[in-house]
C-alpha atoms as a PDB file:
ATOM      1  CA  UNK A   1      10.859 -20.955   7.970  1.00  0.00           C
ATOM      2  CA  UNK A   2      10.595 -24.557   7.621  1.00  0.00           C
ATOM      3  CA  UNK A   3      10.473 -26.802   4.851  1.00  0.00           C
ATOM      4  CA  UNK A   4       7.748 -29.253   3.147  1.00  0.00           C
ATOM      5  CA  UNK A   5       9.241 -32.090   5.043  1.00  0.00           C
ATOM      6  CA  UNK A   6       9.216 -30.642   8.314  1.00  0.00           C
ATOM      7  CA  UNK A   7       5.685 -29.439   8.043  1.00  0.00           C
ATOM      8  CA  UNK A   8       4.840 -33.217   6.607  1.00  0.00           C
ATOM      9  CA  UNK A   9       6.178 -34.400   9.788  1.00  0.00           C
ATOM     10  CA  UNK A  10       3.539 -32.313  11.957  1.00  0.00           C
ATOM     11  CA  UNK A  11       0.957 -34.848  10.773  1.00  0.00           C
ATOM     12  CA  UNK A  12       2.745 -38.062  12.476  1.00  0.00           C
ATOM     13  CA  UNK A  13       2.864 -35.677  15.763  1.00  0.00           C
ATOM     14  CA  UNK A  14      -1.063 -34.918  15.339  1.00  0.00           C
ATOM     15  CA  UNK A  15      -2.699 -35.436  18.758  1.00  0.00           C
ATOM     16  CA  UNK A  16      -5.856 -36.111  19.657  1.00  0.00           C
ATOM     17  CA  UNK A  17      -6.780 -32.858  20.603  1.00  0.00           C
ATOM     18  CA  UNK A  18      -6.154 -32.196  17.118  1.00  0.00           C
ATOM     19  CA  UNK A  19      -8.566 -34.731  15.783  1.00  0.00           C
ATOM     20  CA  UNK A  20     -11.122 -33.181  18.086  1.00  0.00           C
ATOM     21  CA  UNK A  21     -10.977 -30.468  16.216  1.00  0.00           C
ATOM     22  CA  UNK A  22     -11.652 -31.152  12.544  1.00  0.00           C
ATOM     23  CA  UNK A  23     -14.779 -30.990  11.529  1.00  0.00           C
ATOM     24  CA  UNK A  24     -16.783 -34.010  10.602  1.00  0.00           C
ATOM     25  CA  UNK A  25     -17.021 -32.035   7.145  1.00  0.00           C
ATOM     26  CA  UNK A  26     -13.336 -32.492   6.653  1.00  0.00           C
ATOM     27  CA  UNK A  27     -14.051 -36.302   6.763  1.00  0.00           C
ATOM     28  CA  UNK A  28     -16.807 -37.106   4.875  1.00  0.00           C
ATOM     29  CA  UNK A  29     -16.343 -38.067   1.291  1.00  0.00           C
ATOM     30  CA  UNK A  30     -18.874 -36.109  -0.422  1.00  0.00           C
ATOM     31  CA  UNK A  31     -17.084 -32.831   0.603  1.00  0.00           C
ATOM     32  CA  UNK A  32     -13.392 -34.154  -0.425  1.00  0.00           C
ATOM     33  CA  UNK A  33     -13.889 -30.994  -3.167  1.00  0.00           C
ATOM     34  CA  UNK A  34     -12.724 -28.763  -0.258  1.00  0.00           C
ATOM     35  CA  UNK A  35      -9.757 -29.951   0.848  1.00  0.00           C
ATOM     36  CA  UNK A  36      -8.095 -27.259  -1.224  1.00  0.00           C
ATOM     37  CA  UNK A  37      -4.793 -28.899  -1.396  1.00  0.00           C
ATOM     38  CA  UNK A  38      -1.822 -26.946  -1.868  1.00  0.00           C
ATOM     39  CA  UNK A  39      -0.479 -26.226  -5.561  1.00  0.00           C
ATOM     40  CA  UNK A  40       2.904 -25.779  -4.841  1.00  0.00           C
ATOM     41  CA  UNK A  41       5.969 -26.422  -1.776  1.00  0.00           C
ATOM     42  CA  UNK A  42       4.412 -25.632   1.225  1.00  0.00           C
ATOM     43  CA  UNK A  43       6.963 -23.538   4.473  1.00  0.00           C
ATOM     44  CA  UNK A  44       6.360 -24.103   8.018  1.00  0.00           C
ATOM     45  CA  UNK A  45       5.884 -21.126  10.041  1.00  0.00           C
ATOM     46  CA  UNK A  46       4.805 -20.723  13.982  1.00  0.00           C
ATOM     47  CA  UNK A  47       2.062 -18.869  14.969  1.00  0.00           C
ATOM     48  CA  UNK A  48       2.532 -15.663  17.580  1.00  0.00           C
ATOM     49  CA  UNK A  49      -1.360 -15.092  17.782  1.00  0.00           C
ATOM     50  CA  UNK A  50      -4.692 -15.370  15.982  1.00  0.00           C
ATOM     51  CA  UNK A  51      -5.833 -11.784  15.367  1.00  0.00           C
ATOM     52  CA  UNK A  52      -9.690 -12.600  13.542  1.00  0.00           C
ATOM     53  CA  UNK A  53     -10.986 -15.067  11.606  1.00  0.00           C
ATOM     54  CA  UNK A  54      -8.974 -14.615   8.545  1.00  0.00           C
ATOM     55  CA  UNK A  55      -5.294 -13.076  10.223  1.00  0.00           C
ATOM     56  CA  UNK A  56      -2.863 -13.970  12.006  1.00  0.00           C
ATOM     57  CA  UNK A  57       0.408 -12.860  13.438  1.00  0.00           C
ATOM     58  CA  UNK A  58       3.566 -15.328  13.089  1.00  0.00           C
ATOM     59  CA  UNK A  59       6.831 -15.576  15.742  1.00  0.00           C
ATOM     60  CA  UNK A  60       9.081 -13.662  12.789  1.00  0.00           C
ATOM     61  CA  UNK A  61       6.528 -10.209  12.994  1.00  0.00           C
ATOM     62  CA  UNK A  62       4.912 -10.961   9.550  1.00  0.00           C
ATOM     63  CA  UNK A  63       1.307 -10.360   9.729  1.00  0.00           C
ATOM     64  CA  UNK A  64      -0.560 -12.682   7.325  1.00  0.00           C
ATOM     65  CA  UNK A  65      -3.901 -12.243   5.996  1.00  0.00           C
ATOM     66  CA  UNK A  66      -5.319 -15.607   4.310  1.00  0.00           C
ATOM     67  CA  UNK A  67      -6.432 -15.443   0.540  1.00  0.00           C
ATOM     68  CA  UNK A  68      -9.609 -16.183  -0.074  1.00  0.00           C
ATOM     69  CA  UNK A  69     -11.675 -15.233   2.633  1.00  0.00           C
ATOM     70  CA  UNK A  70     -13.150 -12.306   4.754  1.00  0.00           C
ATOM     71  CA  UNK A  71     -14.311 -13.045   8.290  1.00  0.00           C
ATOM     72  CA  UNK A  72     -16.512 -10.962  10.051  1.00  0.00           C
ATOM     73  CA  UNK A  73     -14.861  -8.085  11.962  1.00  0.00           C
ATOM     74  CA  UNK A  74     -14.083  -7.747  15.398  1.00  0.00           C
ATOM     75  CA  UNK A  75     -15.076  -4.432  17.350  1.00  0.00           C
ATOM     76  CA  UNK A  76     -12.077  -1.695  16.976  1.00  0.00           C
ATOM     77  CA  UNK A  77     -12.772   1.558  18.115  1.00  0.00           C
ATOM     78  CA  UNK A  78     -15.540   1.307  20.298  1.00  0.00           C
ATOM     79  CA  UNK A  79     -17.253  -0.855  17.608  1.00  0.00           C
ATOM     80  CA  UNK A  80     -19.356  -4.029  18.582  1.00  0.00           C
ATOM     81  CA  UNK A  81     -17.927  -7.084  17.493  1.00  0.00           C
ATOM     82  CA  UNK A  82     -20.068  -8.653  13.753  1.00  0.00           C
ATOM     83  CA  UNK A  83     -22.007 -11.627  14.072  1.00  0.00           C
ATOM     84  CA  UNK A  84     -19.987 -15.120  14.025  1.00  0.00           C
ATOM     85  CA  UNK A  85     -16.072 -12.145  14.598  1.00  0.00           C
ATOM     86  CA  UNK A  86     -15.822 -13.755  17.877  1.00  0.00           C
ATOM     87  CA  UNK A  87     -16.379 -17.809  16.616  1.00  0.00           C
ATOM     88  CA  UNK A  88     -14.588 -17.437  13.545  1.00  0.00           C
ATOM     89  CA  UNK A  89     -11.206 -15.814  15.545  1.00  0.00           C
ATOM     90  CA  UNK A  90     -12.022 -18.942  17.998  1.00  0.00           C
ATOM     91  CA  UNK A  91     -12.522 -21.712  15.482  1.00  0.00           C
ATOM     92  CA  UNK A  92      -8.919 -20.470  13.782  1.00  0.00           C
ATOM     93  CA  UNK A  93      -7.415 -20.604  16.857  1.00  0.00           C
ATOM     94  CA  UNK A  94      -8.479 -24.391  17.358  1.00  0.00           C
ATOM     95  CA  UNK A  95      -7.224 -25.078  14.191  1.00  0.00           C
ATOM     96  CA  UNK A  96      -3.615 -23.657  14.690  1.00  0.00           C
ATOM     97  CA  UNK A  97      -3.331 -25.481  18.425  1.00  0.00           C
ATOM     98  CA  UNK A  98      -4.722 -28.318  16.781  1.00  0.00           C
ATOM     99  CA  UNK A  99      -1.138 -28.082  14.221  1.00  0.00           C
ATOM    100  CA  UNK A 100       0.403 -27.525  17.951  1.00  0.00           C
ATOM    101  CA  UNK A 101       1.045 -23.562  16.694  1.00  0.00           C
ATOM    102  CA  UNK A 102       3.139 -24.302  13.738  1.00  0.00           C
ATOM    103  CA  UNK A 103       0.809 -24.234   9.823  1.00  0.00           C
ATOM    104  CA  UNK A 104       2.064 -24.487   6.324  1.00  0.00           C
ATOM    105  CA  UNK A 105       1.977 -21.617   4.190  1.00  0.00           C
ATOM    106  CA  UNK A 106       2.099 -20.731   0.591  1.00  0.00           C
ATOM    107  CA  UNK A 107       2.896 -17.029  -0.652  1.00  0.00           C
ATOM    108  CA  UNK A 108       0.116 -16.129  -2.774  1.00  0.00           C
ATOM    109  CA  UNK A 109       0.992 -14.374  -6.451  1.00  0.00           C
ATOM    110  CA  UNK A 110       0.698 -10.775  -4.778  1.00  0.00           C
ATOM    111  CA  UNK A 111       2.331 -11.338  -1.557  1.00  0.00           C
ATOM    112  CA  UNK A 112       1.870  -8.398   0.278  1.00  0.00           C
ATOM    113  CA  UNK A 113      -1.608  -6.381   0.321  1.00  0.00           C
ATOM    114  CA  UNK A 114      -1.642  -2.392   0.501  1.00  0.00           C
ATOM    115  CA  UNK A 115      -1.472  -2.594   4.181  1.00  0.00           C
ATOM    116  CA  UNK A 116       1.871  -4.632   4.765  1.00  0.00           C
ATOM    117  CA  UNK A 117       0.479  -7.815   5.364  1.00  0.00           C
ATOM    118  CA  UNK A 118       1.537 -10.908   3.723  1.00  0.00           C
ATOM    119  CA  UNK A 119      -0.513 -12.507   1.888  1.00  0.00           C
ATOM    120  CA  UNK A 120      -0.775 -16.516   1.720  1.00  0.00           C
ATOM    121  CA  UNK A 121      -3.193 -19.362   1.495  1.00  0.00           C
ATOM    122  CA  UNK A 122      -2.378 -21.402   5.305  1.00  0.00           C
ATOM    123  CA  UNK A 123      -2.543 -25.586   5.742  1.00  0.00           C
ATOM    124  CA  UNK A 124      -3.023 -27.693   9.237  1.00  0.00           C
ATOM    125  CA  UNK A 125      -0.353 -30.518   9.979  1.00  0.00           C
ATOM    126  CA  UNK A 126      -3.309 -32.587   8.348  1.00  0.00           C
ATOM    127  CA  UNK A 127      -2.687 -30.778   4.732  1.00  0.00           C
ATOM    128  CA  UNK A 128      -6.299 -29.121   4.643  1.00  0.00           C
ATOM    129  CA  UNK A 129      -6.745 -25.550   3.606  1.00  0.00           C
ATOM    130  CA  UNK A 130      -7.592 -23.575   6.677  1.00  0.00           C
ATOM    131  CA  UNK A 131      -9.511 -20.482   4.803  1.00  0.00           C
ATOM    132  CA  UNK A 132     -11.370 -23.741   3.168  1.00  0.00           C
ATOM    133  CA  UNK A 133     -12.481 -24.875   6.586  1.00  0.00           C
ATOM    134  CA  UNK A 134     -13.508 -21.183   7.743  1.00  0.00           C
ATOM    135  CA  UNK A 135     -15.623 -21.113   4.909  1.00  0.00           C
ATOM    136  CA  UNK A 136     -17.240 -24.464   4.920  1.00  0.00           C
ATOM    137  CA  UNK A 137     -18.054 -23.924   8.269  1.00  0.00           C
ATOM    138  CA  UNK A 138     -19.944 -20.404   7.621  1.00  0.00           C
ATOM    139  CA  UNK A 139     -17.759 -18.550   9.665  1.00  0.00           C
ATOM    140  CA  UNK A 140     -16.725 -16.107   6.382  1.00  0.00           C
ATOM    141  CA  UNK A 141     -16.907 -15.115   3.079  1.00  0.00           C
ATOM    142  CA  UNK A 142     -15.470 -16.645  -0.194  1.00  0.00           C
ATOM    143  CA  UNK A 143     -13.394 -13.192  -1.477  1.00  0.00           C
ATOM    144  CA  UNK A 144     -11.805 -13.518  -4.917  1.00  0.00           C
ATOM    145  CA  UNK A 145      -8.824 -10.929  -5.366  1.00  0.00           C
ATOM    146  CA  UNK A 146      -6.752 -11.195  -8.955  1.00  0.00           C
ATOM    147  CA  UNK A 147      -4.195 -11.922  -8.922  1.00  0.00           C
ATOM    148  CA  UNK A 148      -4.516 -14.446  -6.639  1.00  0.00           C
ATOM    149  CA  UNK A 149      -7.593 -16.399  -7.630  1.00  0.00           C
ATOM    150  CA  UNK A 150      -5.445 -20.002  -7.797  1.00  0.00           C
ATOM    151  CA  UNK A 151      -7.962 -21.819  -5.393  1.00  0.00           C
ATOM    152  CA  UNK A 152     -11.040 -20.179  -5.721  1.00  0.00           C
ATOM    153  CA  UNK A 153     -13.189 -22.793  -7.007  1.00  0.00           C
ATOM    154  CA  UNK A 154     -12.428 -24.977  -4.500  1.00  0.00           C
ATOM    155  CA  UNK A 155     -13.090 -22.597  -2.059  1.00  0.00           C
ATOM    156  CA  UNK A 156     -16.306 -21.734  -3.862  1.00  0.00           C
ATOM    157  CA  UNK A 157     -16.945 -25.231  -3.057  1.00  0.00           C
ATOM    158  CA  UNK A 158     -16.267 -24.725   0.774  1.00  0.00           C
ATOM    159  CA  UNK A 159     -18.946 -21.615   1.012  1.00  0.00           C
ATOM    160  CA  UNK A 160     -21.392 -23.410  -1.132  1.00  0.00           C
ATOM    161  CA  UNK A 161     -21.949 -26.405   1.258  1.00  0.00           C
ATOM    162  CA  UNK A 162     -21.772 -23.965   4.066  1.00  0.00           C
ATOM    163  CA  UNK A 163     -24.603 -22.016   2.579  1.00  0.00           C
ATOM    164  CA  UNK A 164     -26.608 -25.027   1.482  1.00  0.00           C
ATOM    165  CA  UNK A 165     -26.413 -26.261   5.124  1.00  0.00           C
ATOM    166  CA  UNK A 166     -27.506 -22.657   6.643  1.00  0.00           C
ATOM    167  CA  UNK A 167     -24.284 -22.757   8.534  1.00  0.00           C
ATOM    168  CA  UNK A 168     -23.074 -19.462  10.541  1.00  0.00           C
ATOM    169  CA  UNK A 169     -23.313 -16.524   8.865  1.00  0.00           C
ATOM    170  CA  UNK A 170     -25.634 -18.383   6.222  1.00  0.00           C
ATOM    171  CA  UNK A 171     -28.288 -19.275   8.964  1.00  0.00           C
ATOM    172  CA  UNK A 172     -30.024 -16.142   8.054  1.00  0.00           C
ATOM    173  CA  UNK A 173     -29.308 -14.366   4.864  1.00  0.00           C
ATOM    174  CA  UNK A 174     -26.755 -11.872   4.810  1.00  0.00           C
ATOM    175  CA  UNK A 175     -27.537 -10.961   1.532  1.00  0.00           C
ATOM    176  CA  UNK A 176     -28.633  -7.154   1.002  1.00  0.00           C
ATOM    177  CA  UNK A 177     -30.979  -5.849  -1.833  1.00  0.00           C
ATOM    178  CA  UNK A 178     -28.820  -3.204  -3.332  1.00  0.00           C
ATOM    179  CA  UNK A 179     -31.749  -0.865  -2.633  1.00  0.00           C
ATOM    180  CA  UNK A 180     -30.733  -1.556   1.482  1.00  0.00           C
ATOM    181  CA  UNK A 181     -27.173  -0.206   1.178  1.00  0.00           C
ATOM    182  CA  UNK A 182     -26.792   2.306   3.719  1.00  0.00           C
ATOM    183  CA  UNK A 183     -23.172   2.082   4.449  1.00  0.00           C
ATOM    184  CA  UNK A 184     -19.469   1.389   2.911  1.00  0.00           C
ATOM    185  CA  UNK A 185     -17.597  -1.933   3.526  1.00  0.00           C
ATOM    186  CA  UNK A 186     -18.007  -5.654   2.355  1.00  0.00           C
ATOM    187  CA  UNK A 187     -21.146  -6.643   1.599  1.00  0.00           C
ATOM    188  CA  UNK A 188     -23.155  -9.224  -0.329  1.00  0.00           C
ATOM    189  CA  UNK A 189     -25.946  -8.277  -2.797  1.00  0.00           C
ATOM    190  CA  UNK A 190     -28.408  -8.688  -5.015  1.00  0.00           C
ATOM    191  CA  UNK A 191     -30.391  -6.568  -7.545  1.00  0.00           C
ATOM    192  CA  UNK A 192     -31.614  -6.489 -11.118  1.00  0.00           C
ATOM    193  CA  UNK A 193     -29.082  -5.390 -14.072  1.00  0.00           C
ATOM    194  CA  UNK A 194     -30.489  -2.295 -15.893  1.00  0.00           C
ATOM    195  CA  UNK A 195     -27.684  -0.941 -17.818  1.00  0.00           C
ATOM    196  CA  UNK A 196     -24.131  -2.472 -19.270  1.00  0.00           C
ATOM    197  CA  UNK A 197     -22.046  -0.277 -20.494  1.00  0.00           C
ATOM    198  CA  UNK A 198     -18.138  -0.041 -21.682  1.00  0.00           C
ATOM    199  CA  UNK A 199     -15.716   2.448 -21.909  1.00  0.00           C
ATOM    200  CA  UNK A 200     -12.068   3.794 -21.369  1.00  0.00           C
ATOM    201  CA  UNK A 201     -12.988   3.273 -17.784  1.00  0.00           C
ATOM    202  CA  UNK A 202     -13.626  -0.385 -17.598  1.00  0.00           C
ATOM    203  CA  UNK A 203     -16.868  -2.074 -17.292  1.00  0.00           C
ATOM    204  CA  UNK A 204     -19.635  -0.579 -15.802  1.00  0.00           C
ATOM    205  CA  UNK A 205     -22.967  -3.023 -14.663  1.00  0.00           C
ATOM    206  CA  UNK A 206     -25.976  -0.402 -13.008  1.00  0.00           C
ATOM    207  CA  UNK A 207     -28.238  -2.206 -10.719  1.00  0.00           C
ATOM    208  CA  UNK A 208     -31.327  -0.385  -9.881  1.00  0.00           C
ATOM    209  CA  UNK A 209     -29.917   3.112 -10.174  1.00  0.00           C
ATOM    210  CA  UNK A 210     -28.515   2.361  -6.804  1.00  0.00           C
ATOM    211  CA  UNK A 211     -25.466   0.297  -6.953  1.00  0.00           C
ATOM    212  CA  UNK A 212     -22.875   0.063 -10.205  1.00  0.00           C
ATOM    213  CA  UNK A 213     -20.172  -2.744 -10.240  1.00  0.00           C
ATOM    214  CA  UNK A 214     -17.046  -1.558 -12.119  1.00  0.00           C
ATOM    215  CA  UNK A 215     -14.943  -4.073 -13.716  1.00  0.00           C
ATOM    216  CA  UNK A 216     -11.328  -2.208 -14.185  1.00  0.00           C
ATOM    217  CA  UNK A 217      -9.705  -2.144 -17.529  1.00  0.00           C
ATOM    218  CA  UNK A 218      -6.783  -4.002 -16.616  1.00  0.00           C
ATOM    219  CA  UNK A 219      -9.123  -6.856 -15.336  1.00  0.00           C
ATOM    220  CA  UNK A 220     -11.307  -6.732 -18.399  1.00  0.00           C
ATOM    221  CA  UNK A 221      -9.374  -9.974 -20.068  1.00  0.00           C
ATOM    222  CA  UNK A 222     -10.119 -11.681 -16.796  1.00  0.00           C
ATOM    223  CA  UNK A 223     -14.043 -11.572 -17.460  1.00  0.00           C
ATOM    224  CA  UNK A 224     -16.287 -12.775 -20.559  1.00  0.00           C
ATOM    225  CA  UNK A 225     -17.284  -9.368 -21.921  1.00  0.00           C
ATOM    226  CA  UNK A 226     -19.799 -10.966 -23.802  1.00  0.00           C
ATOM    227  CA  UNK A 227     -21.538 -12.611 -20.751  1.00  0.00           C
ATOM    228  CA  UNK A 228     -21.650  -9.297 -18.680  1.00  0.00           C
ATOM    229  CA  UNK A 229     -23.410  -7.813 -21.503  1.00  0.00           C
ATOM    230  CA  UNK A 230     -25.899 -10.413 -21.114  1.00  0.00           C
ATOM    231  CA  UNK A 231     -26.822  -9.381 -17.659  1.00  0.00           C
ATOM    232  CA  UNK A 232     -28.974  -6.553 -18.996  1.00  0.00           C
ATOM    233  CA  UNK A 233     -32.489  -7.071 -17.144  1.00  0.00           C
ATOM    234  CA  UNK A 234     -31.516 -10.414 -15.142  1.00  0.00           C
ATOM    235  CA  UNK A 235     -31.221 -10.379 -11.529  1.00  0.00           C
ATOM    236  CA  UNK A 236     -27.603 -11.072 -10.351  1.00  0.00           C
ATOM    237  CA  UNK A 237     -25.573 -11.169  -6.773  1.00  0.00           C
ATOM    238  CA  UNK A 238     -22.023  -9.477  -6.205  1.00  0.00           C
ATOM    239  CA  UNK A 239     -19.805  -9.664  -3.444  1.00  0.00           C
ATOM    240  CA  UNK A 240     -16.979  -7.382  -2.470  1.00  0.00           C
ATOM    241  CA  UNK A 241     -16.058  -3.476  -1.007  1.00  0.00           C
ATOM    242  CA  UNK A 242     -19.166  -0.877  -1.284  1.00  0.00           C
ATOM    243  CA  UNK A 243     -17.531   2.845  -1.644  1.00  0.00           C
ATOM    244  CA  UNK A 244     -19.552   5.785  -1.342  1.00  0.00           C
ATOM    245  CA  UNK A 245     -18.948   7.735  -4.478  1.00  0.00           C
ATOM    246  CA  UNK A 246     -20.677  10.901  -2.565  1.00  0.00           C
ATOM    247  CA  UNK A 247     -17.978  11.019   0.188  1.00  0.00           C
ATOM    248  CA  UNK A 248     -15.150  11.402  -2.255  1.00  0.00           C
ATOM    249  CA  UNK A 249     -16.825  13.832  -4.151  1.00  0.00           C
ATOM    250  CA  UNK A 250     -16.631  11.664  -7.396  1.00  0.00           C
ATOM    251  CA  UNK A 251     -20.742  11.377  -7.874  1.00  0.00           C
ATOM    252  CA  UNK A 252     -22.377  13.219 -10.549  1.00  0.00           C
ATOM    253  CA  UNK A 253     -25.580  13.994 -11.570  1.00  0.00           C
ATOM    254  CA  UNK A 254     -28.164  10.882 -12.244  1.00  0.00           C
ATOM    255  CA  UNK A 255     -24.812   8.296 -11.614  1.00  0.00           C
ATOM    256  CA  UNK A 256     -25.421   5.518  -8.777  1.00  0.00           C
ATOM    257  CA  UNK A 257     -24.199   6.319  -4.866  1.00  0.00           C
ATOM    258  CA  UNK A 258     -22.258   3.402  -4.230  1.00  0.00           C
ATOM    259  CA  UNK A 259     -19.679   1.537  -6.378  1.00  0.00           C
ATOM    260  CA  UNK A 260     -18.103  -1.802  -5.823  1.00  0.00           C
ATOM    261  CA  UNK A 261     -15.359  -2.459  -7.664  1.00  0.00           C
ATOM    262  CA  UNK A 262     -14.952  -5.875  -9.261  1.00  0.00           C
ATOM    263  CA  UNK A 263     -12.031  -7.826  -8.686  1.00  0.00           C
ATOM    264  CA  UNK A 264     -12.268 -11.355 -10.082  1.00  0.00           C
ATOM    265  CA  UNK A 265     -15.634 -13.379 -11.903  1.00  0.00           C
ATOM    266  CA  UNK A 266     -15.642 -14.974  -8.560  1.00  0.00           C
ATOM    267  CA  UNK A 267     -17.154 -12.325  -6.977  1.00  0.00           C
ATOM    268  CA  UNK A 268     -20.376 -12.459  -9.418  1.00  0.00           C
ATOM    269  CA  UNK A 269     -23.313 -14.739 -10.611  1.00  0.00           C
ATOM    270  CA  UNK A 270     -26.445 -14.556 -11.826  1.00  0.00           C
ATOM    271  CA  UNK A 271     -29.337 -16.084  -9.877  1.00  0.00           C
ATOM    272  CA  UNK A 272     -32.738 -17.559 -10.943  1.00  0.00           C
END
C-alpha cells in the first residue's frame, strides 16, 4: 500500500490514453461539484481485476466494494446481465487502465460490509472520485449507507446531472410505482405517504398499503423526525433494498408486503 505521494505522482505519469478517457463532464466547469475530492490521506493500491461496475479485486486479495454507489448487476447463475452491468464494469475498467492499474483509496468509516469486502471511496491518478464518475455518467445508483455518508452530497450531485441529462440508466425511468413491486432487491420508487407512525421499532412511513420504509431506531437521530411526519399524504421517492416480509414469515394481517429499510436521508425525497 502506497502513500499520498506516490499516488500524487501517478498524475505526472498520466498518458494520453488516460485523457481519452475522462469524460468531457469531468472538465467542464459547471460540474466541478462532482469532483468529490478526497477528505482525508489517500493509499495507493493496484488493481487485480474489475469485477462490476461498483467492485473490484486488488493484487493483495482484498475485495473492495466502492461507497456510494450500486451498479447494475451482472448475470450470476444463469441470470441475464441488467441493463447498462456490462458498460458500467467496462467504463470502470477504462478508468483504472487509464491510472495504468494502480487508484487511490480511502477506507470508509465501516470498512468492511457483512460480506468481507472492504469498503472504500476509490480516486484516478487525476484525483477524481471514481463512484462520482459512474454516477454522473448514469451507469449506477447514488446509495447512501450510515455510517458512511461523508460524500454523499457530492455524489448526489454526480446522479443529479446524470439524470437531468437522461444519461444510461436515466434514459428511461427506472423508477417503479410502489404498486409495481413484484420482486426483492434494489429498487427505486415512488408512491404517496398514507400513514407515519413511531414506535419502539423505529420509524415506520406506509405508502399505498403496498410498500413501508422503516427508519431503524438507532438511525432515528440521523433523520428530522419532524419532517417524516410531514410526509403524511405527499408523494415521495425512496431508494434502497425491497424485502419480502411474506417470505420470512414476518407479515401480518392488513401490514404492507414489502419493506425497505432506510439507511441514511439520502435515500429519500419528496417530489412535486
Amino acid at each position: 500500500m502506497g502513500s499520498l505521494h506516490g499516488f500524487s505522482s501517478l498524475v505526472k505519469k498520466a498518458s494520453l490514453a488516460g485523457a481519452f478517457f475522462v469524460s468531457a463532464i469531468w472538465l467542464a466547469p459547471a460540474q466541478a461539484e462532482v469532483f468529490c475530492p478526497a477528505l482525508t490521506a489517500v493509499s495507493t493500491v493496484e488493481v487485480q481485476r474489475v469485477v462490476d461496475g461498483d467492485t473490484l479485486r486488488l493484487q493483495d486479495g482484498r475485495s473492495v466494494r466502492m461507497i456510494g454507489v450500486n451498479a447494475p448487476e451482472t448475470g450470476k447463475k444463469g441470470r441475464s446481465d441488467e441493463p447498462f452491468a456490462v458498460a458500467a464494469r467496462q467504463r470502470l475498467q477504462a478508468l483504472v487502465d487509464a491510472s495504468d492499474g494502480r487508484v487511490g483509496m480511502v477506507l470508509g468509516r465501516e470498512s468492511k460490509d457483512r460480506y468481507g469486502r472492504t469498503l472504500a471511496h476509490l480516486y484516478d491518478a487525476n484525483g477524481a472520485n471514481l463512484e462520482a464518475q459512474i454516477l454522473a455518467e448514469g451507469l449506477g445508483f447514488l446509495v447512501a449507507v450510515a455510517p458512511n455518508v461523508d460524500l454523499v452530497a457530492c455524489q448526489q450531485a454526480a446522479e443529479r446531472s446524470a439524470r437531468q441529462a437522461r444519461l444510461g440508466l436515466w434514459r428511461q425511468s427506472p423508477i417503479q410505482k410502489v404498486t409495481q413491486i413484484k420482486r426483492s432487491g434494489f429498487a427505486v420508487v415512488s408512491g404517496q405517504v398514507s400513514k407515519v407512525e413511531r414506535n419502539r421499532g423505529g420509524i415506520w412511513i406506509e405508502l399505498q398499503g403496498s410498500l413501508v420504509l422503516k427508519v431503524a431506531p438507532n438511525l432515528v437521530d440521523q433523520f428530522d423526525s419532524a419532517m417524516l411526519t410531514r410526509l403524511q399524504g405527499r408523494h415521495i421517492e425512496a431508494r434502497g433494498w425491497v424485502l419480502d416480509r411474506s417470505r420470512r414469515g414476518g407479515l401480518k394481517r392488513g401490514q404492507a408486503r414489502w419493506l425497505l429499510p432506510l439507511t441514511d436521508p439520502g435515500m429519500l425525497q419528496s417530489v412535486p
